[in-house]
C-alpha atoms as a PDB file:
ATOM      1  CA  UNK A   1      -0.426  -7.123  12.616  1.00  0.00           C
ATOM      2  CA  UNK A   2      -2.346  -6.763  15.904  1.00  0.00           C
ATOM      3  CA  UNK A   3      -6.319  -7.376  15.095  1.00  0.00           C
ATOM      4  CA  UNK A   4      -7.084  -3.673  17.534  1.00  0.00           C
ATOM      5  CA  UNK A   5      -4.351  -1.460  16.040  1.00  0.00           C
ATOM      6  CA  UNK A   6      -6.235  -2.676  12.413  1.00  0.00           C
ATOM      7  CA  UNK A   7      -9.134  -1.317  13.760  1.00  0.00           C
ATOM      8  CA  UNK A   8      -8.329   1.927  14.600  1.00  0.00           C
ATOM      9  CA  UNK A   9      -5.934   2.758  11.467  1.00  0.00           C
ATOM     10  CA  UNK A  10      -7.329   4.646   8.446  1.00  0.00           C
ATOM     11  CA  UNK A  11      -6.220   6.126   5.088  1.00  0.00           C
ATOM     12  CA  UNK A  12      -5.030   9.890   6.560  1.00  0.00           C
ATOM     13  CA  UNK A  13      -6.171  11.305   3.770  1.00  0.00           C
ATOM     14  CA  UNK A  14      -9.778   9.857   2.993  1.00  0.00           C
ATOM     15  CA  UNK A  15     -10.330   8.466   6.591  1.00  0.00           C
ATOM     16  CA  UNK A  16     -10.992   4.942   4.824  1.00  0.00           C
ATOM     17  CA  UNK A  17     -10.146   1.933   6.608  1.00  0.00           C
ATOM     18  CA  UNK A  18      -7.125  -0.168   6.092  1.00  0.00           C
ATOM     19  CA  UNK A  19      -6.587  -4.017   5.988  1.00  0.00           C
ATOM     20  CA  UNK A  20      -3.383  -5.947   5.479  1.00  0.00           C
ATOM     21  CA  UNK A  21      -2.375  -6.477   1.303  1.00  0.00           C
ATOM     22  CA  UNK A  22      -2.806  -9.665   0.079  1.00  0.00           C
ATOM     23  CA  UNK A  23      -0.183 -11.865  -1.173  1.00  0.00           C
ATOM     24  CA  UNK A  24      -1.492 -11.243  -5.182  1.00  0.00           C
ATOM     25  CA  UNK A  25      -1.490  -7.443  -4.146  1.00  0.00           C
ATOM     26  CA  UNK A  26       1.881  -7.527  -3.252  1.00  0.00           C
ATOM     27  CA  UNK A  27       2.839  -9.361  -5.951  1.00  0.00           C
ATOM     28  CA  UNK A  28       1.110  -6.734  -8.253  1.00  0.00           C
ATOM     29  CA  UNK A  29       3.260  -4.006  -6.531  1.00  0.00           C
ATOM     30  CA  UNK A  30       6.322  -5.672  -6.604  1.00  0.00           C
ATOM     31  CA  UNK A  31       6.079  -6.419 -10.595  1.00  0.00           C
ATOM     32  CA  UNK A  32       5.474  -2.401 -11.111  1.00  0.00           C
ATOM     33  CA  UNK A  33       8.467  -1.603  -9.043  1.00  0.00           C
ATOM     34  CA  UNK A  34      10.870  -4.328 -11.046  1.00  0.00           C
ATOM     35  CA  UNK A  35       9.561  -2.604 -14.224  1.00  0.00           C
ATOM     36  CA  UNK A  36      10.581   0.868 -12.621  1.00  0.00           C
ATOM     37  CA  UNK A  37       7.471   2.398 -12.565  1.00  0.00           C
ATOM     38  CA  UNK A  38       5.793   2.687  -9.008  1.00  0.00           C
ATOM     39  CA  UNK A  39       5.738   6.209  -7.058  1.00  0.00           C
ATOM     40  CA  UNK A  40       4.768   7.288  -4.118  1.00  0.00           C
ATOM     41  CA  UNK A  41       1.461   9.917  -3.973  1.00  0.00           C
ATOM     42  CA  UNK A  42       4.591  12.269  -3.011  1.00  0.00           C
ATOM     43  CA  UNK A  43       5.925  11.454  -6.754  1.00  0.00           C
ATOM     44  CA  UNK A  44       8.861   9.761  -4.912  1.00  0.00           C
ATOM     45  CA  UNK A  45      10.104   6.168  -6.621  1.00  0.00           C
ATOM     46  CA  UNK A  46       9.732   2.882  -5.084  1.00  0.00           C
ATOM     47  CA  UNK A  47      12.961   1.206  -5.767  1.00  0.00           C
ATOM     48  CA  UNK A  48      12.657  -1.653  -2.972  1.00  0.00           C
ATOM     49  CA  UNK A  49      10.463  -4.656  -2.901  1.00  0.00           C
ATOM     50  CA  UNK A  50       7.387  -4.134  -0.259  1.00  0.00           C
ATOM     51  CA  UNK A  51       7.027  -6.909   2.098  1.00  0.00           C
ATOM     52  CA  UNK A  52       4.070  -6.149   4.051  1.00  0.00           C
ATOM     53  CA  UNK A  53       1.420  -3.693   3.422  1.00  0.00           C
ATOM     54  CA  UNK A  54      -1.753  -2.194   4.089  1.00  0.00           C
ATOM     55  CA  UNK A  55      -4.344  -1.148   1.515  1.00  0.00           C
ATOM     56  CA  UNK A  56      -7.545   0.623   2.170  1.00  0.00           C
ATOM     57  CA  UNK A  57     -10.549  -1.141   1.892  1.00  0.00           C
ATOM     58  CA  UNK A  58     -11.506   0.209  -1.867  1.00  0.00           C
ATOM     59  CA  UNK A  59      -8.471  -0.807  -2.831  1.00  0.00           C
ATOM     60  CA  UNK A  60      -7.116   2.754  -3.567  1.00  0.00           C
ATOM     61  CA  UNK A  61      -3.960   3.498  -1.820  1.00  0.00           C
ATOM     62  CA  UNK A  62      -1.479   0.852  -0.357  1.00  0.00           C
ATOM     63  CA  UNK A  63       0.645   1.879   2.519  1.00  0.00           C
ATOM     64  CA  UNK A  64       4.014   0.111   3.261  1.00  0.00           C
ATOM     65  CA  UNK A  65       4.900  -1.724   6.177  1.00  0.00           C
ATOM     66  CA  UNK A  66       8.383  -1.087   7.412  1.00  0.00           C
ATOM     67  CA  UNK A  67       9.952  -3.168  10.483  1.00  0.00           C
ATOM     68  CA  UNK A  68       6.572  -3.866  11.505  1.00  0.00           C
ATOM     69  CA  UNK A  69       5.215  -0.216  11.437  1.00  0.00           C
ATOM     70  CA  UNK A  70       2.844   1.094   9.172  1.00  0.00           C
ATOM     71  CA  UNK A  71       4.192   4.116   6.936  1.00  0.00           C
ATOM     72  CA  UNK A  72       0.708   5.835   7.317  1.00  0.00           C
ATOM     73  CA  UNK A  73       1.741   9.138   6.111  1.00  0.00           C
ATOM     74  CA  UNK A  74      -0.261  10.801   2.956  1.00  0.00           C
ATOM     75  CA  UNK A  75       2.874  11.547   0.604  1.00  0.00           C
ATOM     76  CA  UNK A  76       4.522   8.264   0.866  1.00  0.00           C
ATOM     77  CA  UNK A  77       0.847   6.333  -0.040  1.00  0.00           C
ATOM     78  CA  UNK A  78       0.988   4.306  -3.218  1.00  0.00           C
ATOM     79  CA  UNK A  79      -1.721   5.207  -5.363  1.00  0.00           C
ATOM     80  CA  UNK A  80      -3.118   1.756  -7.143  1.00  0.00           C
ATOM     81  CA  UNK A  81      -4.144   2.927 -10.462  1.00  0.00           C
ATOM     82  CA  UNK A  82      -0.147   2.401 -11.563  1.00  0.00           C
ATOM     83  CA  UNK A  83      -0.436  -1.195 -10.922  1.00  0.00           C
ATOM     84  CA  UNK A  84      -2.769  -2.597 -14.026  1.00  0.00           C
ATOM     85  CA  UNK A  85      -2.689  -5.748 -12.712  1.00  0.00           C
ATOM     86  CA  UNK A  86      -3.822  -5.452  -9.340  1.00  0.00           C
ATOM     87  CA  UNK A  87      -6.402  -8.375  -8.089  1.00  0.00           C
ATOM     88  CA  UNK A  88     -10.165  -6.768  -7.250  1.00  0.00           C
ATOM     89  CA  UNK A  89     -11.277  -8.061  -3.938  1.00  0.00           C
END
Protein backbone atom coordinates (compact mmCIF):
# COMPACT_ATOMS: atom_id res chain seq x y z
CA UNK A 1 0.00 0.00 0.00
CA UNK A 2 1.27 3.47 -0.98
CA UNK A 3 3.73 4.79 2.03
CA UNK A 4 1.46 8.66 1.79
CA UNK A 5 -2.07 7.22 1.66
CA UNK A 6 -0.68 5.17 5.13
CA UNK A 7 -0.06 8.33 6.43
CA UNK A 8 -3.05 10.04 6.18
CA UNK A 9 -5.53 6.99 7.06
CA UNK A 10 -6.88 6.59 10.62
CA UNK A 11 -9.27 4.40 12.67
CA UNK A 12 -12.78 6.58 11.86
CA UNK A 13 -13.84 5.97 14.96
CA UNK A 14 -10.86 6.70 17.48
CA UNK A 15 -8.80 8.80 14.91
CA UNK A 16 -5.82 6.25 15.65
CA UNK A 17 -3.45 5.55 13.03
CA UNK A 18 -3.38 2.54 10.86
CA UNK A 19 -0.47 0.31 9.55
CA UNK A 20 -0.63 -2.71 7.30
CA UNK A 21 -1.43 -6.38 9.46
CA UNK A 22 1.24 -8.52 9.75
CA UNK A 23 1.49 -11.87 8.34
CA UNK A 24 0.98 -13.61 12.20
CA UNK A 25 -2.02 -11.06 12.48
CA UNK A 26 -3.57 -12.33 9.62
CA UNK A 27 -3.00 -15.59 10.42
CA UNK A 28 -4.67 -14.95 13.88
CA UNK A 29 -7.78 -13.62 11.99
CA UNK A 30 -8.02 -16.15 9.59
CA UNK A 31 -7.94 -19.11 12.38
CA UNK A 32 -11.06 -17.19 14.22
CA UNK A 33 -12.95 -17.02 11.01
CA UNK A 34 -12.28 -21.02 10.13
CA UNK A 35 -13.57 -21.65 13.70
CA UNK A 36 -16.73 -19.43 12.83
CA UNK A 37 -16.36 -16.96 15.23
CA UNK A 38 -15.11 -13.47 13.88
CA UNK A 39 -17.69 -10.40 13.48
CA UNK A 40 -17.58 -7.33 12.32
CA UNK A 41 -18.01 -4.16 15.08
CA UNK A 42 -21.45 -4.07 12.99
CA UNK A 43 -22.11 -7.76 14.55
CA UNK A 44 -21.93 -8.91 10.87
CA UNK A 45 -19.88 -12.50 10.31
CA UNK A 46 -16.68 -12.83 8.58
CA UNK A 47 -17.10 -15.87 6.51
CA UNK A 48 -14.08 -15.17 3.96
CA UNK A 49 -10.41 -15.37 4.54
CA UNK A 50 -8.78 -11.64 4.82
CA UNK A 51 -5.88 -11.16 2.64
CA UNK A 52 -4.63 -7.85 3.39
CA UNK A 53 -5.39 -5.65 6.23
CA UNK A 54 -4.86 -2.74 8.23
CA UNK A 55 -4.80 -2.59 12.02
CA UNK A 56 -4.48 0.46 14.12
CA UNK A 57 -1.48 1.06 15.81
CA UNK A 58 -2.74 -0.35 19.46
CA UNK A 59 -3.65 -3.15 17.89
CA UNK A 60 -7.46 -2.67 18.48
CA UNK A 61 -9.44 -2.84 15.38
CA UNK A 62 -8.29 -4.46 12.01
CA UNK A 63 -9.78 -3.15 8.87
CA UNK A 64 -9.95 -5.33 5.66
CA UNK A 65 -8.39 -4.71 2.53
CA UNK A 66 -10.55 -5.45 -0.45
CA UNK A 67 -9.12 -5.20 -4.21
CA UNK A 68 -6.58 -3.00 -2.91
CA UNK A 69 -8.92 -0.54 -1.00
CA UNK A 70 -9.15 -0.17 2.51
CA UNK A 71 -12.76 -0.98 4.02
CA UNK A 72 -12.29 2.01 6.49
CA UNK A 73 -15.80 2.22 7.55
CA UNK A 74 -16.66 1.95 11.54
CA UNK A 75 -19.33 -1.01 11.36
CA UNK A 76 -17.42 -3.31 9.22
CA UNK A 77 -14.03 -2.86 11.74
CA UNK A 78 -12.95 -6.10 13.35
CA UNK A 79 -12.64 -5.66 16.89
CA UNK A 80 -9.33 -7.78 18.13
CA UNK A 81 -10.33 -8.94 21.47
CA UNK A 82 -12.18 -12.12 19.49
CA UNK A 83 -8.93 -13.26 18.27
CA UNK A 84 -7.06 -14.80 21.61
CA UNK A 85 -4.25 -15.46 19.78
CA UNK A 86 -3.33 -12.39 18.21
CA UNK A 87 0.68 -11.54 18.23
CA UNK A 88 1.46 -8.14 20.52
CA UNK A 89 3.68 -5.89 18.56
Amino acid sequence: MDKRLLDILCCPVSKTPVRPASRAELDAANRAIGAGGLQTVGGAAITHRIDEALITVDGKVIYRVEDGIPVMLPEEGIGTVQLSDLPTA
